[in-house]
PDB file of N, CA and C in Angstrom:
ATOM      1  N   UNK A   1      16.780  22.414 -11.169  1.00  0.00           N
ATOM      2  CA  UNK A   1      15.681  21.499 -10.892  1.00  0.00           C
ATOM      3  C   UNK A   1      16.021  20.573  -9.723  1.00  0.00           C
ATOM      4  N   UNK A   2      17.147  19.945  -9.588  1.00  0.00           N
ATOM      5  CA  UNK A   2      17.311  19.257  -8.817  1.00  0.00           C
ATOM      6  C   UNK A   2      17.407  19.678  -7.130  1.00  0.00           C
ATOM      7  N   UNK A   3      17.650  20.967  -6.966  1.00  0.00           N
ATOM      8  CA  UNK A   3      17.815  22.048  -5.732  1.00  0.00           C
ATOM      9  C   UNK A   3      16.547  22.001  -5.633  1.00  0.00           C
ATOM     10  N   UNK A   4      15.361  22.307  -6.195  1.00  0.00           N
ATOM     11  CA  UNK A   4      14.151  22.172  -6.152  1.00  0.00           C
ATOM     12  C   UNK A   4      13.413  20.838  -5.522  1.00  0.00           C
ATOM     13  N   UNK A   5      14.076  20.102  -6.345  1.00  0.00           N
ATOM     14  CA  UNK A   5      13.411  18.555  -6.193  1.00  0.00           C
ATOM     15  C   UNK A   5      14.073  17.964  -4.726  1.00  0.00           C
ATOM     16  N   UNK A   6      15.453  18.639  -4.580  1.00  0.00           N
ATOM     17  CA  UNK A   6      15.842  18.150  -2.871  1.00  0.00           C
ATOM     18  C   UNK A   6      14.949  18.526  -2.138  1.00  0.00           C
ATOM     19  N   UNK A   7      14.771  19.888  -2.381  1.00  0.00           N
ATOM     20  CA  UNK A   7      14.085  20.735  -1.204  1.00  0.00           C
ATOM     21  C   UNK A   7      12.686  20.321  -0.689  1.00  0.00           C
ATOM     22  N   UNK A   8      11.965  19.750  -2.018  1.00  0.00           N
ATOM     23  CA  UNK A   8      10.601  19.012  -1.676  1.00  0.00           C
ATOM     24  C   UNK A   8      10.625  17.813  -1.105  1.00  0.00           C
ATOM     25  N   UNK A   9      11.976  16.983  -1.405  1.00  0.00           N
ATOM     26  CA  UNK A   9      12.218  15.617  -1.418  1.00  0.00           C
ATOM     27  C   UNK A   9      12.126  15.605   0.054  1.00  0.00           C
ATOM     28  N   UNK A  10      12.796  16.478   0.580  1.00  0.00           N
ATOM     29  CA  UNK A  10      13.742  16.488   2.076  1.00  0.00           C
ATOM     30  C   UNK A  10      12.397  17.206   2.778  1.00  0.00           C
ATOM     31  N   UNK A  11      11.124  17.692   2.504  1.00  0.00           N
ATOM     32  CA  UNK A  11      10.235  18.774   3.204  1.00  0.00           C
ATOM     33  C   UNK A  11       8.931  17.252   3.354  1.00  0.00           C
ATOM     34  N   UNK A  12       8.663  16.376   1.885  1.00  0.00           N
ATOM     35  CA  UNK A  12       7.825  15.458   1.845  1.00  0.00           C
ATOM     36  C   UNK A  12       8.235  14.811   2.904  1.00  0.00           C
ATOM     37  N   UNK A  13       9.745  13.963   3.613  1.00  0.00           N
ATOM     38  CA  UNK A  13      10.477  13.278   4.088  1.00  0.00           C
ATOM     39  C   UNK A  13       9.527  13.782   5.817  1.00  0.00           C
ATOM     40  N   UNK A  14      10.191  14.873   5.885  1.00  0.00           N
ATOM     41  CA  UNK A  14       9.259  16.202   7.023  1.00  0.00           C
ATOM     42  C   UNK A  14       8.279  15.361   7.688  1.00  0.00           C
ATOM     43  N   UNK A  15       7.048  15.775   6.272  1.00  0.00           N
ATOM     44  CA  UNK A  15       5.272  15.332   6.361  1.00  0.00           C
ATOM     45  C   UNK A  15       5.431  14.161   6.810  1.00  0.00           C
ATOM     46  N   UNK A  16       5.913  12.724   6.280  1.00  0.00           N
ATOM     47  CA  UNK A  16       6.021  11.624   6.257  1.00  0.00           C
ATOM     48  C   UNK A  16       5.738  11.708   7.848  1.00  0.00           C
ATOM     49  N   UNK A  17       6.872  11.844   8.458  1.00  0.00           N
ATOM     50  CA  UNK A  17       7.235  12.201   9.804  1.00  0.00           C
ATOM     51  C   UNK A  17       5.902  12.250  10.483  1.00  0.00           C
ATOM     52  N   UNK A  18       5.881  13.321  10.393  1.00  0.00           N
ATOM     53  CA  UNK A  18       4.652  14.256  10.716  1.00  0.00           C
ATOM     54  C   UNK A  18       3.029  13.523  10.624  1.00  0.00           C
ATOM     55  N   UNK A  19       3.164  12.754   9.607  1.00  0.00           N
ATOM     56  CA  UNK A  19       2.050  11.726   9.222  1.00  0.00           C
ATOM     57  C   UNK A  19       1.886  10.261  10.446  1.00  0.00           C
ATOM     58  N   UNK A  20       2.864  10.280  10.786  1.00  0.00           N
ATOM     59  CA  UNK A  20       2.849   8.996  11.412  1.00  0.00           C
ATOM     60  C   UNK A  20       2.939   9.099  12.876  1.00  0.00           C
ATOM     61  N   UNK A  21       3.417  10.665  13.485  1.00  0.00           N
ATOM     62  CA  UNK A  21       3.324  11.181  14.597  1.00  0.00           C
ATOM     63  C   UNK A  21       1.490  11.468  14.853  1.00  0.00           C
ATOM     64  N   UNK A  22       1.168  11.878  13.846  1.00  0.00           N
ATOM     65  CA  UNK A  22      -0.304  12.148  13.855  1.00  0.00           C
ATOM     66  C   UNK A  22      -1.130  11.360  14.256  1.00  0.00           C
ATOM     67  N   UNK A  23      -0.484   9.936  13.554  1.00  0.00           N
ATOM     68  CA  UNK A  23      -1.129   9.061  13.563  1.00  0.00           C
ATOM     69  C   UNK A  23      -1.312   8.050  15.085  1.00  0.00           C
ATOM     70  N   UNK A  24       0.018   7.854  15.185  1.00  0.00           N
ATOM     71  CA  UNK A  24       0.585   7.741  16.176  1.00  0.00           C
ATOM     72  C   UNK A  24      -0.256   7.930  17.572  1.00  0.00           C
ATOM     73  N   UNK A  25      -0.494   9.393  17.814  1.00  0.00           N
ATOM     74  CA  UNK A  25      -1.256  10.367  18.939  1.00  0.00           C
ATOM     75  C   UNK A  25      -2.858  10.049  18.839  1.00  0.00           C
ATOM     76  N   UNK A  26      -3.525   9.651  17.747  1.00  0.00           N
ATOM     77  CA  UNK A  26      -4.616   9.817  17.149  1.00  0.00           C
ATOM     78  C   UNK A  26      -5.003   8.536  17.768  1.00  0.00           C
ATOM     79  N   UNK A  27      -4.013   6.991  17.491  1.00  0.00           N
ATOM     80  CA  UNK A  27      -4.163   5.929  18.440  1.00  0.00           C
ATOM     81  C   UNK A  27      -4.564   5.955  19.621  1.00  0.00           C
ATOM     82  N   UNK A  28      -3.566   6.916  20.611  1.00  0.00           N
ATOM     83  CA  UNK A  28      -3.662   6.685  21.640  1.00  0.00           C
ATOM     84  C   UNK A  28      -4.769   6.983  22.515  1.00  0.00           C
ATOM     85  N   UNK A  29      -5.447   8.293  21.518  1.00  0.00           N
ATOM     86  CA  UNK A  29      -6.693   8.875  22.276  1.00  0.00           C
ATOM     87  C   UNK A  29      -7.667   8.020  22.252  1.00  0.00           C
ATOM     88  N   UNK A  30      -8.273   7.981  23.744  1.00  0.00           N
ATOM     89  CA  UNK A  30      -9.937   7.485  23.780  1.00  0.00           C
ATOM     90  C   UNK A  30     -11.171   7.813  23.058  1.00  0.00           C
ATOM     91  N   UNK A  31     -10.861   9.008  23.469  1.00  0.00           N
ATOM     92  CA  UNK A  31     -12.245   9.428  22.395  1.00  0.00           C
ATOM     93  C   UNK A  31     -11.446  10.569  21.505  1.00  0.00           C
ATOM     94  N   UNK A  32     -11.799  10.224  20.316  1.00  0.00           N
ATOM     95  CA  UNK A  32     -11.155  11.082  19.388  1.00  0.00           C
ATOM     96  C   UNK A  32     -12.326  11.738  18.254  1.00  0.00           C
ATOM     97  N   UNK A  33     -12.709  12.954  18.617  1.00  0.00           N
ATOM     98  CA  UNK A  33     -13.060  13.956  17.162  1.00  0.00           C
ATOM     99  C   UNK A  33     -12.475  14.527  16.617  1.00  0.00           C
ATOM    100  N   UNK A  34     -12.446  14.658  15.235  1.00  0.00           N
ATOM    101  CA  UNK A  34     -12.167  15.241  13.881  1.00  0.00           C
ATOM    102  C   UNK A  34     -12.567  16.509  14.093  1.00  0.00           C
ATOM    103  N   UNK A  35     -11.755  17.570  14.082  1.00  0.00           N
ATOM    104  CA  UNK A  35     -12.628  19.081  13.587  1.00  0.00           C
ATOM    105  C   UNK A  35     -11.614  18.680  12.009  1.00  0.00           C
ATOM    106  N   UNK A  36     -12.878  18.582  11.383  1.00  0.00           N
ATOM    107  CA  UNK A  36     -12.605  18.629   9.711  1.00  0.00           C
ATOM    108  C   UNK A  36     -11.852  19.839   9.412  1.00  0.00           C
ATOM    109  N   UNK A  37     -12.483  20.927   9.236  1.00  0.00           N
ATOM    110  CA  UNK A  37     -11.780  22.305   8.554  1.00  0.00           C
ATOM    111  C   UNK A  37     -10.995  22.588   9.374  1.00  0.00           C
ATOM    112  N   UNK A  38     -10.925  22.829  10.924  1.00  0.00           N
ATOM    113  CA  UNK A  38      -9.716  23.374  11.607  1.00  0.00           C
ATOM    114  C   UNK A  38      -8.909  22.521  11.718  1.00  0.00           C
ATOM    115  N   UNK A  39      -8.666  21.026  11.107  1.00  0.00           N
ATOM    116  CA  UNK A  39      -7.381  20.421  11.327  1.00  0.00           C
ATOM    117  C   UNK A  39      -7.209  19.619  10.350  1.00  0.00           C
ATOM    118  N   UNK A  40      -7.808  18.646   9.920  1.00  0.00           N
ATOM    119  CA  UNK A  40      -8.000  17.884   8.734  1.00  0.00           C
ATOM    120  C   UNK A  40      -7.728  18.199   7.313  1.00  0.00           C
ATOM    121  N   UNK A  41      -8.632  19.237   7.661  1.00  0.00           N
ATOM    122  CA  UNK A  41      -8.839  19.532   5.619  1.00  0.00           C
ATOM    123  C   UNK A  41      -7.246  20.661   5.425  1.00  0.00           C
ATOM    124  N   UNK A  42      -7.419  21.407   6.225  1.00  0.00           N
ATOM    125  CA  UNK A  42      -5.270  22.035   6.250  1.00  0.00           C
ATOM    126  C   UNK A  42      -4.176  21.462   5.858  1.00  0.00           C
ATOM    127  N   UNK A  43      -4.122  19.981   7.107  1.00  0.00           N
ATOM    128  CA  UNK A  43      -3.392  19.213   6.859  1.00  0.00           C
ATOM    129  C   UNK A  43      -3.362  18.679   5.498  1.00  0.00           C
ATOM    130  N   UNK A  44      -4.425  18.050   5.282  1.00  0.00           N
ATOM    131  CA  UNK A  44      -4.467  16.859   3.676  1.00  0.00           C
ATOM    132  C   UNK A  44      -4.374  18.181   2.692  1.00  0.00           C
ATOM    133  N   UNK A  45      -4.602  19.473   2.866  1.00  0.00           N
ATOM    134  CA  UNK A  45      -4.433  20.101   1.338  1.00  0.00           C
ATOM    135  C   UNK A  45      -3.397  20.373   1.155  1.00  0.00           C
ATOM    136  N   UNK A  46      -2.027  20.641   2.194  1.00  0.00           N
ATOM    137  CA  UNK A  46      -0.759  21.343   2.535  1.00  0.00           C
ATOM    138  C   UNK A  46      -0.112  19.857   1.715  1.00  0.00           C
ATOM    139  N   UNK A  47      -0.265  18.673   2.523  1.00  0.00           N
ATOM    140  CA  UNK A  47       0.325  17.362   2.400  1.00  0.00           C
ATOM    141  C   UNK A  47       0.061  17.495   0.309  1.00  0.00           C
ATOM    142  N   UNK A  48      -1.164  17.745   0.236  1.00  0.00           N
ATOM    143  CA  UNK A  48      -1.476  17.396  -1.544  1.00  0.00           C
ATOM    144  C   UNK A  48      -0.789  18.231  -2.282  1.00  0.00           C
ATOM    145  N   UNK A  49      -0.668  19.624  -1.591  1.00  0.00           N
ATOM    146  CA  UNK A  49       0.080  20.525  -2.275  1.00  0.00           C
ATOM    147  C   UNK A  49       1.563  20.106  -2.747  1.00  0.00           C
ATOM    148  N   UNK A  50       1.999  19.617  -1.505  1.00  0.00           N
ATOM    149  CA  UNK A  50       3.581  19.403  -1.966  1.00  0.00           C
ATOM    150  C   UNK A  50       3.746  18.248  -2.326  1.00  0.00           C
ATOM    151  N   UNK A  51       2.737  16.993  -1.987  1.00  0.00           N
ATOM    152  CA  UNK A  51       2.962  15.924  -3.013  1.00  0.00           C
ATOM    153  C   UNK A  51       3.059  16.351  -4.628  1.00  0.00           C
ATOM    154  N   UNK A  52       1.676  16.861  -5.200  1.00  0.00           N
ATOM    155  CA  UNK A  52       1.738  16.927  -6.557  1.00  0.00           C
ATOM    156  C   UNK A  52       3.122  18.130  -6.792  1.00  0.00           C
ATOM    157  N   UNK A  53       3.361  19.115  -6.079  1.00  0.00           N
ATOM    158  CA  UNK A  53       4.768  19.740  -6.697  1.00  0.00           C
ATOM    159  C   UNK A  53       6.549  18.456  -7.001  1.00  0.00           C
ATOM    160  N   UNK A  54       6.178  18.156  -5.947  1.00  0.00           N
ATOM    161  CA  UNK A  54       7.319  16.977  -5.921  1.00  0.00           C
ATOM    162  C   UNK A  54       7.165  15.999  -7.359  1.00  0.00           C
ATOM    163  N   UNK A  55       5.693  15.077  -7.162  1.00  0.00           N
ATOM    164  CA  UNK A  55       5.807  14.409  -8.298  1.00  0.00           C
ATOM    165  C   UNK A  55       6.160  14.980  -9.626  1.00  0.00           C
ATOM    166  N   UNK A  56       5.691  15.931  -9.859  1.00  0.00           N
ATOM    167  CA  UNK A  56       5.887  16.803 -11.307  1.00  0.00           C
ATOM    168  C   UNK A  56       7.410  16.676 -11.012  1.00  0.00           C
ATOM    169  N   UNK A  57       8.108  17.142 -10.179  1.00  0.00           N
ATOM    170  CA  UNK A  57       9.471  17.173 -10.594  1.00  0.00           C
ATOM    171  C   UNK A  57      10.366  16.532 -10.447  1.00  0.00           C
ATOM    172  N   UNK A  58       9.716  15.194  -9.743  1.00  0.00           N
ATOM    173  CA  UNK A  58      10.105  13.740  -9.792  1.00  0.00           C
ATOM    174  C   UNK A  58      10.495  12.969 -10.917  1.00  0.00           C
ATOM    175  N   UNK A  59       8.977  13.546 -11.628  1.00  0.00           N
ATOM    176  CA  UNK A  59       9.104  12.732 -12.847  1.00  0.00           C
ATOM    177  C   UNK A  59       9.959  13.226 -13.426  1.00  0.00           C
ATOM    178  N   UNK A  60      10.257  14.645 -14.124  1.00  0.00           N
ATOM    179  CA  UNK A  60      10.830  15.069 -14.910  1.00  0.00           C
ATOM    180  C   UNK A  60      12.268  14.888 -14.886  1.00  0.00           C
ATOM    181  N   UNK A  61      12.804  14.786 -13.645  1.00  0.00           N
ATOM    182  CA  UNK A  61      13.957  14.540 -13.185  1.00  0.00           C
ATOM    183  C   UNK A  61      14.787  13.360 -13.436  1.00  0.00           C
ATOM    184  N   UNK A  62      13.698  12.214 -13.527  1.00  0.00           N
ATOM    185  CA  UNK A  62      13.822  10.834 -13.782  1.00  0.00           C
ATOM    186  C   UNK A  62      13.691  10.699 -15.506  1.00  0.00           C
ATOM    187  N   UNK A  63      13.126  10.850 -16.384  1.00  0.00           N
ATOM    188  CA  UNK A  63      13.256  11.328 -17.132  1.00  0.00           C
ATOM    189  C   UNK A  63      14.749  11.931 -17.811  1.00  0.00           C
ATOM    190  N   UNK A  64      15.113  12.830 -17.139  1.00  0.00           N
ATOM    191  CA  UNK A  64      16.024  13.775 -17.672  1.00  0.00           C
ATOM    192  C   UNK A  64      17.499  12.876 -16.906  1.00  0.00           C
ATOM    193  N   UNK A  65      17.506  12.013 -15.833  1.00  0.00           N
ATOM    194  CA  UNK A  65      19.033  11.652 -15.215  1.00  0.00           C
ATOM    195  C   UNK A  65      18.688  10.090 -15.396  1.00  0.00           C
ATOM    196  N   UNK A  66      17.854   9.677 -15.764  1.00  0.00           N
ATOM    197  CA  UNK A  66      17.590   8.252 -15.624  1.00  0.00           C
ATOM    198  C   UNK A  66      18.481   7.462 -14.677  1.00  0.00           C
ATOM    199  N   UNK A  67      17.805   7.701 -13.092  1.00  0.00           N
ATOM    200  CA  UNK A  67      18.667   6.876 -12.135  1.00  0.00           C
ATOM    201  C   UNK A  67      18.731   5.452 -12.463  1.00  0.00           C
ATOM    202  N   UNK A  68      19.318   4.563 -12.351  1.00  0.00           N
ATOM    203  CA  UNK A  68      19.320   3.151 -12.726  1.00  0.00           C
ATOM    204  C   UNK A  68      18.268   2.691 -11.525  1.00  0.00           C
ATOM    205  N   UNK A  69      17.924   2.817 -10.214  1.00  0.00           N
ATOM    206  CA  UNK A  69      16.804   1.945  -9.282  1.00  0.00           C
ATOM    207  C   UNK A  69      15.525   3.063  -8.950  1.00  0.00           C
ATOM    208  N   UNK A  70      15.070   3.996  -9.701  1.00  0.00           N
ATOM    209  CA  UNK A  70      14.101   4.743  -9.260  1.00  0.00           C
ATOM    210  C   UNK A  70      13.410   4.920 -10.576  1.00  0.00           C
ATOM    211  N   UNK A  71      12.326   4.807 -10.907  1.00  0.00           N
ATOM    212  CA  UNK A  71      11.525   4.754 -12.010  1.00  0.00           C
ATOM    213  C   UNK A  71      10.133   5.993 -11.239  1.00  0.00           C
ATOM    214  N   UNK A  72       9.243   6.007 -12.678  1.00  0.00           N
ATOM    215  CA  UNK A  72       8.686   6.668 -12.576  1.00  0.00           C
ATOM    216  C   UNK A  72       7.156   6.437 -12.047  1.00  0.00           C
ATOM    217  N   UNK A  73       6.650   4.518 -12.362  1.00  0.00           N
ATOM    218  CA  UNK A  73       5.963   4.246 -10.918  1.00  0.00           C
ATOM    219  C   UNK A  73       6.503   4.294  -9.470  1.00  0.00           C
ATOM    220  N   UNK A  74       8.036   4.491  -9.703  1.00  0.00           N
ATOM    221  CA  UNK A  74       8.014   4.665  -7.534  1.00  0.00           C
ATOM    222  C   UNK A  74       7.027   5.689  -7.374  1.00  0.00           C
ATOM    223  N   UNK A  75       7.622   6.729  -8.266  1.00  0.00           N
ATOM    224  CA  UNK A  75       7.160   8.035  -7.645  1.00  0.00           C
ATOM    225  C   UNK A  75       5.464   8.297  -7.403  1.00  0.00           C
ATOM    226  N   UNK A  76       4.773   7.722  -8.833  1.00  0.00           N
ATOM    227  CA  UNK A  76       3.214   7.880  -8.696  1.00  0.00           C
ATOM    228  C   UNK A  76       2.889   7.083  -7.625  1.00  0.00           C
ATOM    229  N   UNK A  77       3.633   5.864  -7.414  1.00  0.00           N
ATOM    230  CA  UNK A  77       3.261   5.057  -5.772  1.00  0.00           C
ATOM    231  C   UNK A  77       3.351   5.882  -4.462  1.00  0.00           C
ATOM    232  N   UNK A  78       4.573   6.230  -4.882  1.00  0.00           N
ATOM    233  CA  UNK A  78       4.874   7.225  -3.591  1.00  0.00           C
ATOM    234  C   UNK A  78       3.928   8.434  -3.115  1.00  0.00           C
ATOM    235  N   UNK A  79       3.320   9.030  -4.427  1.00  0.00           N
ATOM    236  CA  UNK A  79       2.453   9.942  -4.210  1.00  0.00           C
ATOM    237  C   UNK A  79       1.131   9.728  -4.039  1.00  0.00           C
ATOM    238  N   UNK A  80       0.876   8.581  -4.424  1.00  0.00           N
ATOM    239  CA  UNK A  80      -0.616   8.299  -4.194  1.00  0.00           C
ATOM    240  C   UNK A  80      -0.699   7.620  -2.394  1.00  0.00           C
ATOM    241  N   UNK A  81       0.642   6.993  -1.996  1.00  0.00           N
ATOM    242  CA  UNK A  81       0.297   6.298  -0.536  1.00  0.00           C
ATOM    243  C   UNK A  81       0.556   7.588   0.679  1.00  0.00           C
ATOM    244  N   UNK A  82       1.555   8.650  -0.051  1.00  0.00           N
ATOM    245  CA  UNK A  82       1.822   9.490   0.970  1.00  0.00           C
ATOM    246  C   UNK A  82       0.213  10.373   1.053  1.00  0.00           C
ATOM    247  N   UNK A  83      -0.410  10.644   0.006  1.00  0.00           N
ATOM    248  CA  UNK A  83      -2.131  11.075   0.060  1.00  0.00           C
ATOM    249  C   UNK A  83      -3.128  10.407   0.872  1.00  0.00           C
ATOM    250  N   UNK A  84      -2.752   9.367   0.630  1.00  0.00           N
ATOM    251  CA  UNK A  84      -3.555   7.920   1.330  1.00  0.00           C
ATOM    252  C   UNK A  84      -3.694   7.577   2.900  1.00  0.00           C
ATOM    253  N   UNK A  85      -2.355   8.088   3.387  1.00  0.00           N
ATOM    254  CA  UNK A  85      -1.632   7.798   4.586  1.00  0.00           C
ATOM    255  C   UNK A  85      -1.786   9.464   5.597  1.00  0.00           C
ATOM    256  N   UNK A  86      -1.722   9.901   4.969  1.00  0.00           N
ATOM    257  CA  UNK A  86      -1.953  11.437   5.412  1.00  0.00           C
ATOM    258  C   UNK A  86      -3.500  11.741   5.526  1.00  0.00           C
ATOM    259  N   UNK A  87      -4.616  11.528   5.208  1.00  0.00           N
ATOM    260  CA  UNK A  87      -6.084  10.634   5.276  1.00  0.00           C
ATOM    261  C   UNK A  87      -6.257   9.872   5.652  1.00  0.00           C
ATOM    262  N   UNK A  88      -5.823   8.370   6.392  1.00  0.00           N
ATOM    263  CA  UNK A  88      -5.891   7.605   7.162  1.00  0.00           C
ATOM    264  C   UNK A  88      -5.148   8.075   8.476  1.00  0.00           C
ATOM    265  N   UNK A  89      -4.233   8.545   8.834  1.00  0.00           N
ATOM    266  CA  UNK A  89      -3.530   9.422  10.018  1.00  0.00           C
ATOM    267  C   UNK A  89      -4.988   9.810  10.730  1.00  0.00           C
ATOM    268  N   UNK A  90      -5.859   9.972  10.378  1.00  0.00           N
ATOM    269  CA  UNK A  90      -7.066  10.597  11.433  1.00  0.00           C
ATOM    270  C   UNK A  90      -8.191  10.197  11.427  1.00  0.00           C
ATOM    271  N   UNK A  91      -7.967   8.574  11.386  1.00  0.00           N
ATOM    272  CA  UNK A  91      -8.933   7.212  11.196  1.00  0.00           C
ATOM    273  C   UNK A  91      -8.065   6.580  12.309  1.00  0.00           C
ATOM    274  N   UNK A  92      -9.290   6.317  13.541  1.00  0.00           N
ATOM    275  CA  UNK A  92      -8.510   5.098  14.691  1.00  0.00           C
ATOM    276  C   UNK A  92      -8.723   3.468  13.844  1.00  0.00           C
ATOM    277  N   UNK A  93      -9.518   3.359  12.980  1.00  0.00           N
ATOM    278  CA  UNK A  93     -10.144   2.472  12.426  1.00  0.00           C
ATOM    279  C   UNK A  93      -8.815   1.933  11.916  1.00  0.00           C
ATOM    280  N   UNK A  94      -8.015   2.435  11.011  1.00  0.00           N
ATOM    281  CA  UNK A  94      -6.840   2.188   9.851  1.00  0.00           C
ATOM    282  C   UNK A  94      -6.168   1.529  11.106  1.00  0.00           C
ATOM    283  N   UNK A  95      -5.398   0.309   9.903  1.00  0.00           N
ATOM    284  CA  UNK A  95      -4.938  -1.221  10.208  1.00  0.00           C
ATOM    285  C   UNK A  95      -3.442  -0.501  10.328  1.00  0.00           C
ATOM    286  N   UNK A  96      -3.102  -0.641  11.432  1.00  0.00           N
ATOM    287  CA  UNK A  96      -1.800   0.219  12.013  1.00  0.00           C
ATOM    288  C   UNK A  96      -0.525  -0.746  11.395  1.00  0.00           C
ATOM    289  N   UNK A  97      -0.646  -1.918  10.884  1.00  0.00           N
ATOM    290  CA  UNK A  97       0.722  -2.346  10.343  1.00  0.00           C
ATOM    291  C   UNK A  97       0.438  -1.963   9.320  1.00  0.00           C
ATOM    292  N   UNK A  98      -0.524  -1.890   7.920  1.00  0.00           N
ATOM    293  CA  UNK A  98      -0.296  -1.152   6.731  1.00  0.00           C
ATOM    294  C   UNK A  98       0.114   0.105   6.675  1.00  0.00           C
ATOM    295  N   UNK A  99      -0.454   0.348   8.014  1.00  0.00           N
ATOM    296  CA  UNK A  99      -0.143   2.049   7.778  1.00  0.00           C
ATOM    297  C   UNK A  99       1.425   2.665   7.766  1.00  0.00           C
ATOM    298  N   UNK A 100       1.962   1.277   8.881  1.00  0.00           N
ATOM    299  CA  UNK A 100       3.136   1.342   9.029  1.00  0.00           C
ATOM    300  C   UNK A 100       4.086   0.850   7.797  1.00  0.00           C
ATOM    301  N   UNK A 101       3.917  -0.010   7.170  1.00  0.00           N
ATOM    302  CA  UNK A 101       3.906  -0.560   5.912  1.00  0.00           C
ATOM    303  C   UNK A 101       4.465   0.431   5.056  1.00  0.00           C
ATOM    304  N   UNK A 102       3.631   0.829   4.571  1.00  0.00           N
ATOM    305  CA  UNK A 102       2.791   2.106   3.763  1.00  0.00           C
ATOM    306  C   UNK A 102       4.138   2.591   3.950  1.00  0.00           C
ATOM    307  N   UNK A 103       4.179   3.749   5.502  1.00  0.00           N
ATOM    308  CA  UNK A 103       4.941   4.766   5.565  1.00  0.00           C
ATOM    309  C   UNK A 103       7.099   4.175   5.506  1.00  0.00           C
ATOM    310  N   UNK A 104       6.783   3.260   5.470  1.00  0.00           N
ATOM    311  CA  UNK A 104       8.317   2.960   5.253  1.00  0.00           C
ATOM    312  C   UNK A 104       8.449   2.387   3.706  1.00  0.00           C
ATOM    313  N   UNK A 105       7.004   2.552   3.441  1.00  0.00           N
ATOM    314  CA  UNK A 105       7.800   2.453   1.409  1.00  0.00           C
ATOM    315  C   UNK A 105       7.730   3.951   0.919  1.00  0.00           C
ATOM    316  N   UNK A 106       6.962   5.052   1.849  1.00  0.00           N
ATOM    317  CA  UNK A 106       7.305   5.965   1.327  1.00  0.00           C
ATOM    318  C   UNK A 106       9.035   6.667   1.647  1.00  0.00           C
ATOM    319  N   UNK A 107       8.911   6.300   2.856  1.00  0.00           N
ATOM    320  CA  UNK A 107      10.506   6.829   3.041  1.00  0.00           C
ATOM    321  C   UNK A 107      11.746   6.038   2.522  1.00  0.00           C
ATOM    322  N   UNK A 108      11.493   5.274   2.056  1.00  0.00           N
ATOM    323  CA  UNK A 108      12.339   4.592   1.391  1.00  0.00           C
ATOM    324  C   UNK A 108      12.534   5.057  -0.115  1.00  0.00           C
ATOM    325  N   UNK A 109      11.636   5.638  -0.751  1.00  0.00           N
ATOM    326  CA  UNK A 109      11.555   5.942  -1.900  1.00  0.00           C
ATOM    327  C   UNK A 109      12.243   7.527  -1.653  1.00  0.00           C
ATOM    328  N   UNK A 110      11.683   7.903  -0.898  1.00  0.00           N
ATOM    329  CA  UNK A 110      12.312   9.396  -0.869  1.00  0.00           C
ATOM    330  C   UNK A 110      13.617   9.445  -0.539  1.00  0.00           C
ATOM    331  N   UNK A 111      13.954   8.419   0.701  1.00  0.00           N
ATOM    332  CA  UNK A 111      15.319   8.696   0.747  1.00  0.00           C
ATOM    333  C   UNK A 111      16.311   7.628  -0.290  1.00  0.00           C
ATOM    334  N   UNK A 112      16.037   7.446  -0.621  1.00  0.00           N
ATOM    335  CA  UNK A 112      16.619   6.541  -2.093  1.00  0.00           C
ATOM    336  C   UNK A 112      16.899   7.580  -3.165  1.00  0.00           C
ATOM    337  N   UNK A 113      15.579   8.024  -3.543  1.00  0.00           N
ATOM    338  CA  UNK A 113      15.713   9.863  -3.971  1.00  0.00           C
ATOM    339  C   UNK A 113      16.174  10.894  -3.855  1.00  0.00           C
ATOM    340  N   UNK A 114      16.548  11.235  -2.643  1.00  0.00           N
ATOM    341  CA  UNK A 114      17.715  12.187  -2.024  1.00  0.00           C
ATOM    342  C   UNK A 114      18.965  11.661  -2.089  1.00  0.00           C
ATOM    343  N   UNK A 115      19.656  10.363  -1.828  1.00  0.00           N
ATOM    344  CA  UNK A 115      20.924   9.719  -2.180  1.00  0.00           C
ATOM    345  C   UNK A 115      21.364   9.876  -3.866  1.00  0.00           C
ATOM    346  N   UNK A 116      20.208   9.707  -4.826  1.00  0.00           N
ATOM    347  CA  UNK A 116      20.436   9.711  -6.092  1.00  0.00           C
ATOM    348  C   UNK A 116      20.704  11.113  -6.591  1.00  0.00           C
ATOM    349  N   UNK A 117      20.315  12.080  -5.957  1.00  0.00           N
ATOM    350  CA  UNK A 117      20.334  13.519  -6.394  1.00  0.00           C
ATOM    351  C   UNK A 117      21.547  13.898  -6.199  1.00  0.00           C
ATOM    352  N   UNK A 118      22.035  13.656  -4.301  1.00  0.00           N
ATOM    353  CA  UNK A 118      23.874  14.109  -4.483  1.00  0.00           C
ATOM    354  C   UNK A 118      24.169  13.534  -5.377  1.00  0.00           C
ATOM    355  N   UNK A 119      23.845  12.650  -6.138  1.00  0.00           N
ATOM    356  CA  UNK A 119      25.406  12.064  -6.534  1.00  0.00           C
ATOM    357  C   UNK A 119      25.583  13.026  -8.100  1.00  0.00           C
TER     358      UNK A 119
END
């Protein structure tokens, strides 16, 4: 389980990335359209896919090793802002310090999560 749970841990870590590069580029453009299905709706279902695989084995994991600083609201936090943030990534509108916010409590949780697993 835990080879599992790196592998998502370290792939979510990826998206994160990837989320804020998006976002990032999405700023800079002047005029910016959405093609919904050819870029949007891919992205957010790929991003949902491996959120909900991760959380399931987040939890269970936590559960089963009881880290002493990672509980099992990080993780539903973690999964609901990395959803959140990956859907705002292609909004010029979204308040660029929450977003930024946002994306450093998710990586913080994950990589807090990956440190707890070597050990």
């Amino acid at each position: 389980m835990t080879k599992s749970l790196g592998n998502y841990t370290t792939q979510l870590l990826q998206c994160n990335e990837n989320i804020v590069k998006r976002f990032e580029r999405i700023l800079q453009e002047e005029e910016y359209s959405i093609d919904f299905y050819g870029d949007m709706k891919p992205f957010i279902d790929e991003v949902d896919k491996l959120a909900e695989r991760w959380k399931a084995e987040a939890e269970a994991w936590i559960v089963k090793a009881a880290p002493k600083y990672l509980h099992i609201s990080q993780v539903q936090q973690t999964y609901d802002n990395i959803k959140n943030n990956a859907l705002d990534a292609f909004s010029q509108k979204t308040k660029e310090k929450r977003f930024k916010q946002t994306y450093q409590a998710i990586k913080y949780v994950l990589e807090s999560m990956q440190q707890e697993i070597k050990r």
